[in-house]
Structure formats: structure tokens, C-alpha cells
PDB file of N, CA and C in Angstrom:
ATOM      1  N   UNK A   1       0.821  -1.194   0.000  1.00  0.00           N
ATOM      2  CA  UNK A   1       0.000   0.000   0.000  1.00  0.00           C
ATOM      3  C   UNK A   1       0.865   1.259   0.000  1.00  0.00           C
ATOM      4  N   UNK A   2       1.855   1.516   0.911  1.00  0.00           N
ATOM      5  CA  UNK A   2       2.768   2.517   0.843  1.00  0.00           C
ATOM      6  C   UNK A   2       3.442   2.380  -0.594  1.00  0.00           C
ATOM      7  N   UNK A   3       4.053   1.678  -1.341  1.00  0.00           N
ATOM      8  CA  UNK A   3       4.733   1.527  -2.107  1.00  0.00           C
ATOM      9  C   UNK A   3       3.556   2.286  -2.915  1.00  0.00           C
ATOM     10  N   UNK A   4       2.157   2.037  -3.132  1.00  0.00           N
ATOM     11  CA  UNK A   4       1.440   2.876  -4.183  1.00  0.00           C
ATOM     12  C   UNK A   4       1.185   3.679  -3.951  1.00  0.00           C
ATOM     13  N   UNK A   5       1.178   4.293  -2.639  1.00  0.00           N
ATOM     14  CA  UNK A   5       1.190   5.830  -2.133  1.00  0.00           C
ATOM     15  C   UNK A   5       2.583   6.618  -2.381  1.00  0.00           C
ATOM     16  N   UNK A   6       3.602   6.229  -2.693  1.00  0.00           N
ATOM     17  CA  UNK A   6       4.751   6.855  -2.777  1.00  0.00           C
ATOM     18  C   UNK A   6       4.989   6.824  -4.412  1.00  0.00           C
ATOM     19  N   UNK A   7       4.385   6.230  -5.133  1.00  0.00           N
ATOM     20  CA  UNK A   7       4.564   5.779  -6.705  1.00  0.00           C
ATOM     21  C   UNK A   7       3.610   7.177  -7.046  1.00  0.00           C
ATOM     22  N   UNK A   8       2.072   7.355  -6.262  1.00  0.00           N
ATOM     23  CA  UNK A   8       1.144   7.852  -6.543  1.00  0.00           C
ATOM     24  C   UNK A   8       1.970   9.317  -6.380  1.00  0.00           C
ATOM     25  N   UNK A   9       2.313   9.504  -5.513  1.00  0.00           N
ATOM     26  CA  UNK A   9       2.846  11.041  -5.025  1.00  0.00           C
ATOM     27  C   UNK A   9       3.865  11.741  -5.822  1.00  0.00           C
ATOM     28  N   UNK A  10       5.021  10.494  -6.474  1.00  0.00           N
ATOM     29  CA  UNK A  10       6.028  10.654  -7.392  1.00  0.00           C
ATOM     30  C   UNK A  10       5.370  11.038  -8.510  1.00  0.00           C
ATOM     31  N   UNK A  11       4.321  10.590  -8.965  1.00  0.00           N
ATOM     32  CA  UNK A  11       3.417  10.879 -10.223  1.00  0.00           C
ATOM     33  C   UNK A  11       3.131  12.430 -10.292  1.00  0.00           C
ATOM     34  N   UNK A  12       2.558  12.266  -8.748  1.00  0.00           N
ATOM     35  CA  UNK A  12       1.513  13.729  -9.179  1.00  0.00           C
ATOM     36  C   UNK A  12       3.030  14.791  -9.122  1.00  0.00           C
ATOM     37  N   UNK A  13       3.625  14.679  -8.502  1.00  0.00           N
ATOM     38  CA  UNK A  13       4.970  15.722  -8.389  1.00  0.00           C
ATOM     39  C   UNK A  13       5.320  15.832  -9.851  1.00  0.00           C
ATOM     40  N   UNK A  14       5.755  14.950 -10.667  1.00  0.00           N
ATOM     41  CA  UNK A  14       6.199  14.770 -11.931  1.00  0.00           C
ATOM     42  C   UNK A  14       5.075  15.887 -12.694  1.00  0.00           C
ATOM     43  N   UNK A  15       3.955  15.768 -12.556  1.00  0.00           N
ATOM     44  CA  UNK A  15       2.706  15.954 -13.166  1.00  0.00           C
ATOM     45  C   UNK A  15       2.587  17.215 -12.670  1.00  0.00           C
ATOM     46  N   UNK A  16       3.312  17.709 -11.814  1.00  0.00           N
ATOM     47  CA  UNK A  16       3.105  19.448 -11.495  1.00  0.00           C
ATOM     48  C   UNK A  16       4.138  19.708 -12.245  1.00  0.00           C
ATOM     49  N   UNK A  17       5.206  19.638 -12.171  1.00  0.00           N
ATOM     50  CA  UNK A  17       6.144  20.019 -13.089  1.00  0.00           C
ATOM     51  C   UNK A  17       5.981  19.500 -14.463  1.00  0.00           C
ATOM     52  N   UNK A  18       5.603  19.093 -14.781  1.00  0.00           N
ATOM     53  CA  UNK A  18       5.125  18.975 -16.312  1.00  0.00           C
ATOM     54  C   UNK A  18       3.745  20.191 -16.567  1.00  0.00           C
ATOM     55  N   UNK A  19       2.993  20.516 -15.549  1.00  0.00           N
ATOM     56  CA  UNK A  19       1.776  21.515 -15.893  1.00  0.00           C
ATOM     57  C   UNK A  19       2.858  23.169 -16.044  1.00  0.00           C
ATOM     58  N   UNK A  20       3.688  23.039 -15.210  1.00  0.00           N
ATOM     59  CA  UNK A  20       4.340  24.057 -14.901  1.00  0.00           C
ATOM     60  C   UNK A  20       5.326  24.232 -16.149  1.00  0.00           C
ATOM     61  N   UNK A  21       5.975  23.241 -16.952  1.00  0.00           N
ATOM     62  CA  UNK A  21       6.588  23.656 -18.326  1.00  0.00           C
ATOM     63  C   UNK A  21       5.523  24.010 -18.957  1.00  0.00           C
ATOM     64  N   UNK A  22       4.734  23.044 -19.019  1.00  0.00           N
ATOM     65  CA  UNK A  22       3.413  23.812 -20.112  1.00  0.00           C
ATOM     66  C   UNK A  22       3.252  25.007 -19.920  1.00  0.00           C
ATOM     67  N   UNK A  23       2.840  25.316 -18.622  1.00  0.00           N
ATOM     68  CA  UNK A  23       2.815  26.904 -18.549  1.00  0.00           C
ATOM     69  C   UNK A  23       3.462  27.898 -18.970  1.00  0.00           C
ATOM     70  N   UNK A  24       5.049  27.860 -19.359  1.00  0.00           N
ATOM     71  CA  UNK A  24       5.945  28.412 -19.733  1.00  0.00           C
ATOM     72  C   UNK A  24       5.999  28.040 -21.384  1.00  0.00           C
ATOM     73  N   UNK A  25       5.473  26.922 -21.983  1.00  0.00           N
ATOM     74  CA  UNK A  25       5.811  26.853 -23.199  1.00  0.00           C
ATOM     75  C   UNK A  25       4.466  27.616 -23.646  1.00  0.00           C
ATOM     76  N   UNK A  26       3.498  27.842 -23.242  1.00  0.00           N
ATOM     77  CA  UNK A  26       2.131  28.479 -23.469  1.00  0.00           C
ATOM     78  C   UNK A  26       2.554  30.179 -23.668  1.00  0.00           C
ATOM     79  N   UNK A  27       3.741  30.549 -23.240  1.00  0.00           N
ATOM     80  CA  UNK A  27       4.415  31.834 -23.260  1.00  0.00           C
ATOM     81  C   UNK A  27       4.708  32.141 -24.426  1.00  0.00           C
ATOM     82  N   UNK A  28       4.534  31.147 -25.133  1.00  0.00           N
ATOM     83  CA  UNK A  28       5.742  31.087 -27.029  1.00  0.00           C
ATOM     84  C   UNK A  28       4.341  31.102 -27.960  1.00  0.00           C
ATOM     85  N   UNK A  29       3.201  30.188 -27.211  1.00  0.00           N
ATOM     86  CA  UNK A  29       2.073  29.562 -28.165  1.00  0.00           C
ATOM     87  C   UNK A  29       1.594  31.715 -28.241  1.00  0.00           C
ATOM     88  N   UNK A  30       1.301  32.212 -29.806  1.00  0.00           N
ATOM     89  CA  UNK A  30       1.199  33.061 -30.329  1.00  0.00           C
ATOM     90  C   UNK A  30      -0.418  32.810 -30.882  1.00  0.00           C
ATOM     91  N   UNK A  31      -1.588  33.761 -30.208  1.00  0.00           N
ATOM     92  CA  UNK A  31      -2.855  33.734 -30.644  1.00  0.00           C
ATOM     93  C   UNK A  31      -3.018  34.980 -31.326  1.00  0.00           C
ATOM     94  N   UNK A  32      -3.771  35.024 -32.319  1.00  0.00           N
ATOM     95  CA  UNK A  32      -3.982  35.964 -32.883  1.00  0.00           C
ATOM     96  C   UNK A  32      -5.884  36.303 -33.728  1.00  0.00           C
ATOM     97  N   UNK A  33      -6.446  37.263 -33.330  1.00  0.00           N
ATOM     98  CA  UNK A  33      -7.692  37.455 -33.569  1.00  0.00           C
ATOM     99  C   UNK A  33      -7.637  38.638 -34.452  1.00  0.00           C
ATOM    100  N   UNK A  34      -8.791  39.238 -35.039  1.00  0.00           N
ATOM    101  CA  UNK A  34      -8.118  40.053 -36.204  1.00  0.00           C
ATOM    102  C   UNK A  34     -10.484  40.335 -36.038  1.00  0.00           C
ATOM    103  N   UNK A  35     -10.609  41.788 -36.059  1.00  0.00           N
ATOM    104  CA  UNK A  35     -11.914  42.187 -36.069  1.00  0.00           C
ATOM    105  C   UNK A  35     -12.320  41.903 -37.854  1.00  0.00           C
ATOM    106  N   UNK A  36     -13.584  41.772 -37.328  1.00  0.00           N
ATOM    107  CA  UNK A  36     -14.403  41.122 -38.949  1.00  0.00           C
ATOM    108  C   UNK A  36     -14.123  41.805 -40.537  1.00  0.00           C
ATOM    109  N   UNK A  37     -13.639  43.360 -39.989  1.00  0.00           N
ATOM    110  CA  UNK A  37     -13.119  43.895 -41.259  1.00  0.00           C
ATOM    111  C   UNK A  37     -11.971  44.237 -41.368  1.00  0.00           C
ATOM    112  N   UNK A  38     -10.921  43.362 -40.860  1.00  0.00           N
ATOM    113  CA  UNK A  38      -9.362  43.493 -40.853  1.00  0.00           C
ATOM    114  C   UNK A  38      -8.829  44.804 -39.962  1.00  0.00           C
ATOM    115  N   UNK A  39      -9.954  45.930 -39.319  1.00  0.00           N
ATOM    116  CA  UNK A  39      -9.100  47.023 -39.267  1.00  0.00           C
ATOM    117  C   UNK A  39      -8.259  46.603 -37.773  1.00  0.00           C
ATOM    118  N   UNK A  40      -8.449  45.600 -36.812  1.00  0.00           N
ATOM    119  CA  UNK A  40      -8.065  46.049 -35.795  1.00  0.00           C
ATOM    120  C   UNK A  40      -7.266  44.088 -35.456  1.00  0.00           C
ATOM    121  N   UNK A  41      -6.217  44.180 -35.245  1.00  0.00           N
ATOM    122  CA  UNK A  41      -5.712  43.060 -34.660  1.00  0.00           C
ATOM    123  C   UNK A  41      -4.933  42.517 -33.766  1.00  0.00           C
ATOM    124  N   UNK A  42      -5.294  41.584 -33.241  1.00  0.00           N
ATOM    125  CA  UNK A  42      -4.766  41.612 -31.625  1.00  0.00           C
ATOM    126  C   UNK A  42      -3.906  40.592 -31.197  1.00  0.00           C
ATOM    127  N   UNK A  43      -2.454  40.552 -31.182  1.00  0.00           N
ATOM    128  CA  UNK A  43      -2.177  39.061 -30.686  1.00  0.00           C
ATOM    129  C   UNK A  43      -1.901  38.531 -29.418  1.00  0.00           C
ATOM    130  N   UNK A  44      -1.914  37.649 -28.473  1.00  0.00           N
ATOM    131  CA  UNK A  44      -1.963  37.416 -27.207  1.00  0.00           C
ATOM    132  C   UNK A  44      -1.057  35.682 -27.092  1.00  0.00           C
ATOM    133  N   UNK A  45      -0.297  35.846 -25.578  1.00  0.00           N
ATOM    134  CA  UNK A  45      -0.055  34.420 -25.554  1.00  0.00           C
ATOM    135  C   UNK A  45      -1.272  33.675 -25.108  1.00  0.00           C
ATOM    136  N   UNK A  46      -0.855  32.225 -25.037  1.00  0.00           N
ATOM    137  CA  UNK A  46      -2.102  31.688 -24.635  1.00  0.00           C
ATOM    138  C   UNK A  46      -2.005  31.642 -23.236  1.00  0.00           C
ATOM    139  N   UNK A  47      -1.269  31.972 -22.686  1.00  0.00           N
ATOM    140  CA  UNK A  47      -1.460  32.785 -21.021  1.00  0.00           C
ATOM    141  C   UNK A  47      -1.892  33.723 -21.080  1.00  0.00           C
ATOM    142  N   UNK A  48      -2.826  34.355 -21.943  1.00  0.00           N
ATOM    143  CA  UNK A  48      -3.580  35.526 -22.165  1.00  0.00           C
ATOM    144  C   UNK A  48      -2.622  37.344 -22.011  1.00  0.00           C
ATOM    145  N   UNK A  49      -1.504  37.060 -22.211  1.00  0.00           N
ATOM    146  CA  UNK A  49      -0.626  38.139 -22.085  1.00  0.00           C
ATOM    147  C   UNK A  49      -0.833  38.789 -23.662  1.00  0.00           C
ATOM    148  N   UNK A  50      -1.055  40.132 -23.548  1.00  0.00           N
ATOM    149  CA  UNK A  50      -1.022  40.975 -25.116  1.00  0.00           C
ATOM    150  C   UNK A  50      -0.050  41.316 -25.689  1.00  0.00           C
ATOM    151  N   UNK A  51       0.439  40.756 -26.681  1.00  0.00           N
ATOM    152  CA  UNK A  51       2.034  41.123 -27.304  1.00  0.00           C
ATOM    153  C   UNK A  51       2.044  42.160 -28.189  1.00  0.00           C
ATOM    154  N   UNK A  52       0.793  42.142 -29.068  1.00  0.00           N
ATOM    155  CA  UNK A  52       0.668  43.051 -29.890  1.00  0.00           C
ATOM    156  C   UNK A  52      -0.332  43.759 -30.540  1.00  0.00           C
ATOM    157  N   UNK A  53      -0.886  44.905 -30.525  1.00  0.00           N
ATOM    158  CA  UNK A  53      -2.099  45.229 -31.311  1.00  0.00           C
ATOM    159  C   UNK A  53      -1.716  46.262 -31.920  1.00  0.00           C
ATOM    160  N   UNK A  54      -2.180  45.794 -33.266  1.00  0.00           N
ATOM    161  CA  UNK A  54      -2.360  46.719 -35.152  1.00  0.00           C
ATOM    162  C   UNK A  54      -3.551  47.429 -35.420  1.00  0.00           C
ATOM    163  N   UNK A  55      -3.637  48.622 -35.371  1.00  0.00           N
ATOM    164  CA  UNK A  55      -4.918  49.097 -35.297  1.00  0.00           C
ATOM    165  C   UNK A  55      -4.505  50.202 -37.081  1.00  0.00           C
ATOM    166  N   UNK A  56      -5.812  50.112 -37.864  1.00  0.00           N
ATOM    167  CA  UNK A  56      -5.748  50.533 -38.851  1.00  0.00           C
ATOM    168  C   UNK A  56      -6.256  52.365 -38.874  1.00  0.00           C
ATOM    169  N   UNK A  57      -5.110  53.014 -39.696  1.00  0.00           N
ATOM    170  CA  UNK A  57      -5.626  54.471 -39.407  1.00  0.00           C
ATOM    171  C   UNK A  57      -7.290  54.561 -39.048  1.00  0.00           C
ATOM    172  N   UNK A  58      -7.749  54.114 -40.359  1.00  0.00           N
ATOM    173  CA  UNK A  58      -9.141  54.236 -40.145  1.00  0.00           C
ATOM    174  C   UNK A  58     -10.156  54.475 -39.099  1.00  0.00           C
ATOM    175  N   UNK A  59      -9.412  53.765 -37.955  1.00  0.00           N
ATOM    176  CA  UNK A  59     -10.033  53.292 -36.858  1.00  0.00           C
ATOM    177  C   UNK A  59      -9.695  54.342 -35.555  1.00  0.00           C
ATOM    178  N   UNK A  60      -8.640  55.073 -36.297  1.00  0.00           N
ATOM    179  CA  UNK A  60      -7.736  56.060 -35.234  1.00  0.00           C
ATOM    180  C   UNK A  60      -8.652  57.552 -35.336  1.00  0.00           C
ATOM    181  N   UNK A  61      -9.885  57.816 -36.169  1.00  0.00           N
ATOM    182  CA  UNK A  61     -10.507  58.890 -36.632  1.00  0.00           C
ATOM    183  C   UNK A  61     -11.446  58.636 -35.433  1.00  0.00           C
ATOM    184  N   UNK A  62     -11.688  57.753 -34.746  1.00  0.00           N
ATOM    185  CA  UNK A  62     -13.284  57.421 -34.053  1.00  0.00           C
ATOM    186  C   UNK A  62     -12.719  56.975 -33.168  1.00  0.00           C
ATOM    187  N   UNK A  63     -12.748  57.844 -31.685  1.00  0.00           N
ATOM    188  CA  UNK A  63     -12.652  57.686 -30.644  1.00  0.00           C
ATOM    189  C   UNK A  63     -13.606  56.146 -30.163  1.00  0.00           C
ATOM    190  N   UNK A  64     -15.098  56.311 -30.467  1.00  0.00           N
ATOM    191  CA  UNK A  64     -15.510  55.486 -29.747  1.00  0.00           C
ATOM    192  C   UNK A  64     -15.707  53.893 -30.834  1.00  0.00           C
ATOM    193  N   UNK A  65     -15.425  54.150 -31.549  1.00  0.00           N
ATOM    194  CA  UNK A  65     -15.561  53.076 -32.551  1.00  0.00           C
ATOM    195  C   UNK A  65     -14.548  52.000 -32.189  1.00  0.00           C
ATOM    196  N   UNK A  66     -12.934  52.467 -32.304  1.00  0.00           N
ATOM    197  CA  UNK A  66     -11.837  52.103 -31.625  1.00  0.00           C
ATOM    198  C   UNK A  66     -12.038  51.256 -30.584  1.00  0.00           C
ATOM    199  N   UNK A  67     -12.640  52.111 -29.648  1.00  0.00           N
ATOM    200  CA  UNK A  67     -13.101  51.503 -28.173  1.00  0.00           C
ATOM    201  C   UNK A  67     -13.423  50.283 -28.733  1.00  0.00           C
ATOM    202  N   UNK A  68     -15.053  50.472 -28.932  1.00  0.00           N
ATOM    203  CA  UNK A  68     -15.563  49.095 -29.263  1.00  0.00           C
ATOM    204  C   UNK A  68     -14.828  48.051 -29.834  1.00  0.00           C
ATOM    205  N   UNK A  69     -14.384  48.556 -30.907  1.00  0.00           N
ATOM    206  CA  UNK A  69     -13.085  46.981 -32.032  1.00  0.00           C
ATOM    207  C   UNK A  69     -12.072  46.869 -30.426  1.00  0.00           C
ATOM    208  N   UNK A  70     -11.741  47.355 -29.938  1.00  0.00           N
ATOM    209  CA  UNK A  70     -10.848  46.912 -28.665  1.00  0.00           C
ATOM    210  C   UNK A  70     -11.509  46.226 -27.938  1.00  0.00           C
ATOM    211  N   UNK A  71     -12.547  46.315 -27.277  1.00  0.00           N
ATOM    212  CA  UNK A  71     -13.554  45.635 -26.885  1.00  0.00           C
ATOM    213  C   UNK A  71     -13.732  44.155 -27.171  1.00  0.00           C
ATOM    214  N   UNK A  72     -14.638  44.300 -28.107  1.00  0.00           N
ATOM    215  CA  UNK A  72     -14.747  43.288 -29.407  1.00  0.00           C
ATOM    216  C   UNK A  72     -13.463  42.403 -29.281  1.00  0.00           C
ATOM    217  N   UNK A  73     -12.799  42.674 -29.859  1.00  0.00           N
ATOM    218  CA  UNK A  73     -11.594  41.577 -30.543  1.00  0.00           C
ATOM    219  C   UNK A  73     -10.539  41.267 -29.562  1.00  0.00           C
ATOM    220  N   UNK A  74     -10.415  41.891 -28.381  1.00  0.00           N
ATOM    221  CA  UNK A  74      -9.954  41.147 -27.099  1.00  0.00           C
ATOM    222  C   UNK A  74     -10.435  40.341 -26.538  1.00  0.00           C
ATOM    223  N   UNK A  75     -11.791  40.320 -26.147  1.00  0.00           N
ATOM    224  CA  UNK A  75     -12.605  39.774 -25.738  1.00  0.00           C
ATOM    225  C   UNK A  75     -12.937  38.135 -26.451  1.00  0.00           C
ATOM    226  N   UNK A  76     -12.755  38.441 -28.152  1.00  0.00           N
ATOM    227  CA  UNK A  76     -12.455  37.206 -28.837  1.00  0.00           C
ATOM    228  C   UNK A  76     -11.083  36.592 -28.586  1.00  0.00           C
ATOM    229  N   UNK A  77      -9.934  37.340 -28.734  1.00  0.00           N
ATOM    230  CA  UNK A  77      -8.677  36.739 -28.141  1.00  0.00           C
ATOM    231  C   UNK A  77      -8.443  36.008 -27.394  1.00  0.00           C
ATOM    232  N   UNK A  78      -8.958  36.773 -26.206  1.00  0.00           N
ATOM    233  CA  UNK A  78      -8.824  36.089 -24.715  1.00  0.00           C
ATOM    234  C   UNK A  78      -9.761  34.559 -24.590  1.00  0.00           C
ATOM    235  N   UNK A  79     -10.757  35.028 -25.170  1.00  0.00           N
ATOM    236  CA  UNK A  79     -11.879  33.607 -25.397  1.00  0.00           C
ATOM    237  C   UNK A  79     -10.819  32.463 -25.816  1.00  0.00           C
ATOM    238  N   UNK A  80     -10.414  32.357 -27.197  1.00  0.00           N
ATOM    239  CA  UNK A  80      -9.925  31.452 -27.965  1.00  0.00           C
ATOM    240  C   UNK A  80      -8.119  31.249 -26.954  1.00  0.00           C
ATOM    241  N   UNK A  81      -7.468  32.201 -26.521  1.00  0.00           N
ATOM    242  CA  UNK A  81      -6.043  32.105 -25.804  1.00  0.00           C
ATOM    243  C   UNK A  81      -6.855  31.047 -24.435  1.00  0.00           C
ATOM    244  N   UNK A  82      -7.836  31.205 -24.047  1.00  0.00           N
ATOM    245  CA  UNK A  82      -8.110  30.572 -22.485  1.00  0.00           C
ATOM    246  C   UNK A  82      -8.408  28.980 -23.526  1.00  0.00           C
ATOM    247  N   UNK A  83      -9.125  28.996 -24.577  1.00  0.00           N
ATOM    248  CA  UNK A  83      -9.610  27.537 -24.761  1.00  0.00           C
ATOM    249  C   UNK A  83      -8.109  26.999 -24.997  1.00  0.00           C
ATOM    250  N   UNK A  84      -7.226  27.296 -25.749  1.00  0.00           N
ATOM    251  CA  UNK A  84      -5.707  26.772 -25.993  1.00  0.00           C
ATOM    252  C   UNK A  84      -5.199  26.612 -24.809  1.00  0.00           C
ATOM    253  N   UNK A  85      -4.868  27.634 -23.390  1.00  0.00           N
ATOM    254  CA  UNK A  85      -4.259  27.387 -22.323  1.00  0.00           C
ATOM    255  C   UNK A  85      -5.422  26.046 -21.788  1.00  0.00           C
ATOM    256  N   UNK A  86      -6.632  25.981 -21.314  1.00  0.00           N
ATOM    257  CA  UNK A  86      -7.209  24.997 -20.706  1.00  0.00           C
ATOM    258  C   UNK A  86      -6.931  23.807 -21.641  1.00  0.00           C
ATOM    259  N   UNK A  87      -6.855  23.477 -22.937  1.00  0.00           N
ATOM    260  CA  UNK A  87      -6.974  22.357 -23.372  1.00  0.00           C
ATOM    261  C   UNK A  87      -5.458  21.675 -23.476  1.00  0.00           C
ATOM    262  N   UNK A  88      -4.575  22.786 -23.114  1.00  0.00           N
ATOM    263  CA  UNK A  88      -3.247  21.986 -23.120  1.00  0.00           C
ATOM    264  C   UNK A  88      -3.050  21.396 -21.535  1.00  0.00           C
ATOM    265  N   UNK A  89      -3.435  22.816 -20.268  1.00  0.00           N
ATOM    266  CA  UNK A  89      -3.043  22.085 -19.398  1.00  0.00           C
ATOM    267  C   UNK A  89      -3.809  20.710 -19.354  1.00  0.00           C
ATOM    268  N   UNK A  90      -5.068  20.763 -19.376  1.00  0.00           N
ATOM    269  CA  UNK A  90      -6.085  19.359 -19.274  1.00  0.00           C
ATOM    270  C   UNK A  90      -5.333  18.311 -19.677  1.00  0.00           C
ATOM    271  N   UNK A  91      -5.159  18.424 -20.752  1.00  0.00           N
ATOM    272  CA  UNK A  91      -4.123  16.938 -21.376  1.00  0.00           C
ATOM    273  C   UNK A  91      -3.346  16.472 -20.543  1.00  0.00           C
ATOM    274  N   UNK A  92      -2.303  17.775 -19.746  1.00  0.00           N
ATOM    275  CA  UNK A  92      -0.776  17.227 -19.279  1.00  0.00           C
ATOM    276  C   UNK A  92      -1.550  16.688 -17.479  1.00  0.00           C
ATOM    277  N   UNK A  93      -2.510  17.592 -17.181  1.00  0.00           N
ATOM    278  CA  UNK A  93      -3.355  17.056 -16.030  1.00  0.00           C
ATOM    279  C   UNK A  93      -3.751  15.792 -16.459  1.00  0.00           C
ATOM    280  N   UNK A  94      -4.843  15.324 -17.133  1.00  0.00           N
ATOM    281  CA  UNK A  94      -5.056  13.821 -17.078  1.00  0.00           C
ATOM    282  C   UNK A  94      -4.078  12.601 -17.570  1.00  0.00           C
ATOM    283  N   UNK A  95      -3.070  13.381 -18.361  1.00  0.00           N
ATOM    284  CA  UNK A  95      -1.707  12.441 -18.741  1.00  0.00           C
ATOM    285  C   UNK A  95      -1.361  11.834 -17.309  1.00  0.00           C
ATOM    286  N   UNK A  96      -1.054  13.114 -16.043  1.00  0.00           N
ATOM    287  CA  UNK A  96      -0.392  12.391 -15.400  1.00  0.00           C
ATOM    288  C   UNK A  96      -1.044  12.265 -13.798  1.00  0.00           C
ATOM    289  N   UNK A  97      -2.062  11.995 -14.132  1.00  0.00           N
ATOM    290  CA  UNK A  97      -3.299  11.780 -12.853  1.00  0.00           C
ATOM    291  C   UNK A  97      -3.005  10.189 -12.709  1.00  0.00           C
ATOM    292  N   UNK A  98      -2.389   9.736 -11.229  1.00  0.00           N
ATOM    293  CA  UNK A  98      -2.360   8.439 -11.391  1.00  0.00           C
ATOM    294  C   UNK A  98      -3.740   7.674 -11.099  1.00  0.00           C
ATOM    295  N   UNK A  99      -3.827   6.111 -11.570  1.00  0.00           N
ATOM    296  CA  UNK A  99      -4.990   5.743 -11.613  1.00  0.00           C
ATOM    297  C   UNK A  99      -5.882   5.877  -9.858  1.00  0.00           C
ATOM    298  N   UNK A 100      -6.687   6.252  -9.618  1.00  0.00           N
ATOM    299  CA  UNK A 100      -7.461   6.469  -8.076  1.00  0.00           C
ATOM    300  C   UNK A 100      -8.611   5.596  -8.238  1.00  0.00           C
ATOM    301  N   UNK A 101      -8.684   4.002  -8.073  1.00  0.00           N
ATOM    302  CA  UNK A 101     -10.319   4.226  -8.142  1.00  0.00           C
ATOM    303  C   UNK A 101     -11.088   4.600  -7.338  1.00  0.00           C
ATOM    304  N   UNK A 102     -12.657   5.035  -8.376  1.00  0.00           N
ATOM    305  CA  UNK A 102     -13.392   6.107  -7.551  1.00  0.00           C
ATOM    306  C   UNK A 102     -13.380   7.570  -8.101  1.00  0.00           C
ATOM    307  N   UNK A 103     -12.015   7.961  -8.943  1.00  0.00           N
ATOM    308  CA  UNK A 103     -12.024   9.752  -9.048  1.00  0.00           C
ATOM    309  C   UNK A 103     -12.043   9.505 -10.484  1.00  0.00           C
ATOM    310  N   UNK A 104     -12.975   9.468 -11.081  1.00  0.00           N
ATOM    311  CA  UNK A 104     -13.009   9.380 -12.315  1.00  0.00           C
ATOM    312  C   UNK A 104     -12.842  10.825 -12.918  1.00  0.00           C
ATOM    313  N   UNK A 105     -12.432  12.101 -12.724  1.00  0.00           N
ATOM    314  CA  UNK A 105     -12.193  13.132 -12.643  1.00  0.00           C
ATOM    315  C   UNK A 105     -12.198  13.731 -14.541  1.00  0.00           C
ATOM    316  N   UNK A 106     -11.825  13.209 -14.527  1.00  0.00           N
ATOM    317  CA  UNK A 106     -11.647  13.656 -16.570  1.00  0.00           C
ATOM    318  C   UNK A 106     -11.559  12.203 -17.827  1.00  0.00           C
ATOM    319  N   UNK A 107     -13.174  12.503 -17.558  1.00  0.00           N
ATOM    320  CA  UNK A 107     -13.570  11.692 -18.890  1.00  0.00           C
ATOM    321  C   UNK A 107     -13.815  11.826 -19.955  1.00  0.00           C
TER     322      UNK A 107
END
């Protein structure tokens, strides 16, 4: 029994440090959203950090228009950067979840 409690614990340790590179390689993963008529574009890691936004003159005439496409197309960014960060950590989480029966946790 100890021997699978100490196998189990080695796992999950392994399995934090493996969530924890992910986390850092999620620093490199480059998202990019772009508003419906090209003028405004936004790129973000998938740790939701903003690296870069291209905003088209056009868009620089209209105080509140601007707003909104900022609004708007972050808001899509961040959406699509959180589904990439959750679906990578999930993987490296149930990769290294040792077997528990009973915690059927991610099916």
C-alpha cells in the first residue's frame, strides 16, 4: 500500500512540473484574432498576455468606434487564448493523474 502511495505522489509531483513547463511553453504559443473587417488586430499568448495590437488608421478617426473593435476583438482573443491554455493544461493534467479508483475526474 505505501509503495502505491509513494509511486502515486512521485506521479503527481512529476505531473506538477510537467503543468508548470506547459505553462511556460504556453508563453511562445502566439494567438492571434483580427476584427471582422481586418481594421483592428490583436495578438496574445495563450497565457492571455497581449504582445501586440495593429490598429488601422481608419479606426484612429473614431474615438468610440476604436473603443468598441478593442472591446470586441480582445474579448475574442482572450476567449480562444483561455480555450488553448485549458486544453493543453487538461491533457498534461489527465496524462499524469495516477490511476485512483473512484475519481473518475476527466472523462
Amino acid at each position: 500500500m505505501f509503495g502505491d502511495l509513494m509511486g502515486m505522489m512521485g506521479k503527481l509531483k512529476e505531473t506538477q512540473q510537467k503543468v508548470e513547463e506547459t505553462k511556460e511553453r504556453l508563453n511562445t504559443v502566439l494567438v492571434d484574432e483580427e476584427s471582422s473587417d481586418g481594421l483592428l488586430t490583436i495578438t496574445l499568448t495563450a497565457n492571455r498576455e497581449v504582445k501586440k495590437i495593429v490598429i488601422s488608421d481608419q479606426l484612429l478617426q473614431d474615438k468610440e468606434q476604436l473603443e468598441d473593435y478593442l472591446i470586441l476583438t480582445l474579448n475574442k482573443a482572450i476567449a480562444k487564448a483561455t480555450q488553448v491554455n485549458e486544453t493543453e493544461l487538461a491533457a498534461v493534467a489527465k496524462e499524469g493523474m495516477p490511476n485512483i479508483p473512484g475519481m473518475d475526474l476527466f472523462k
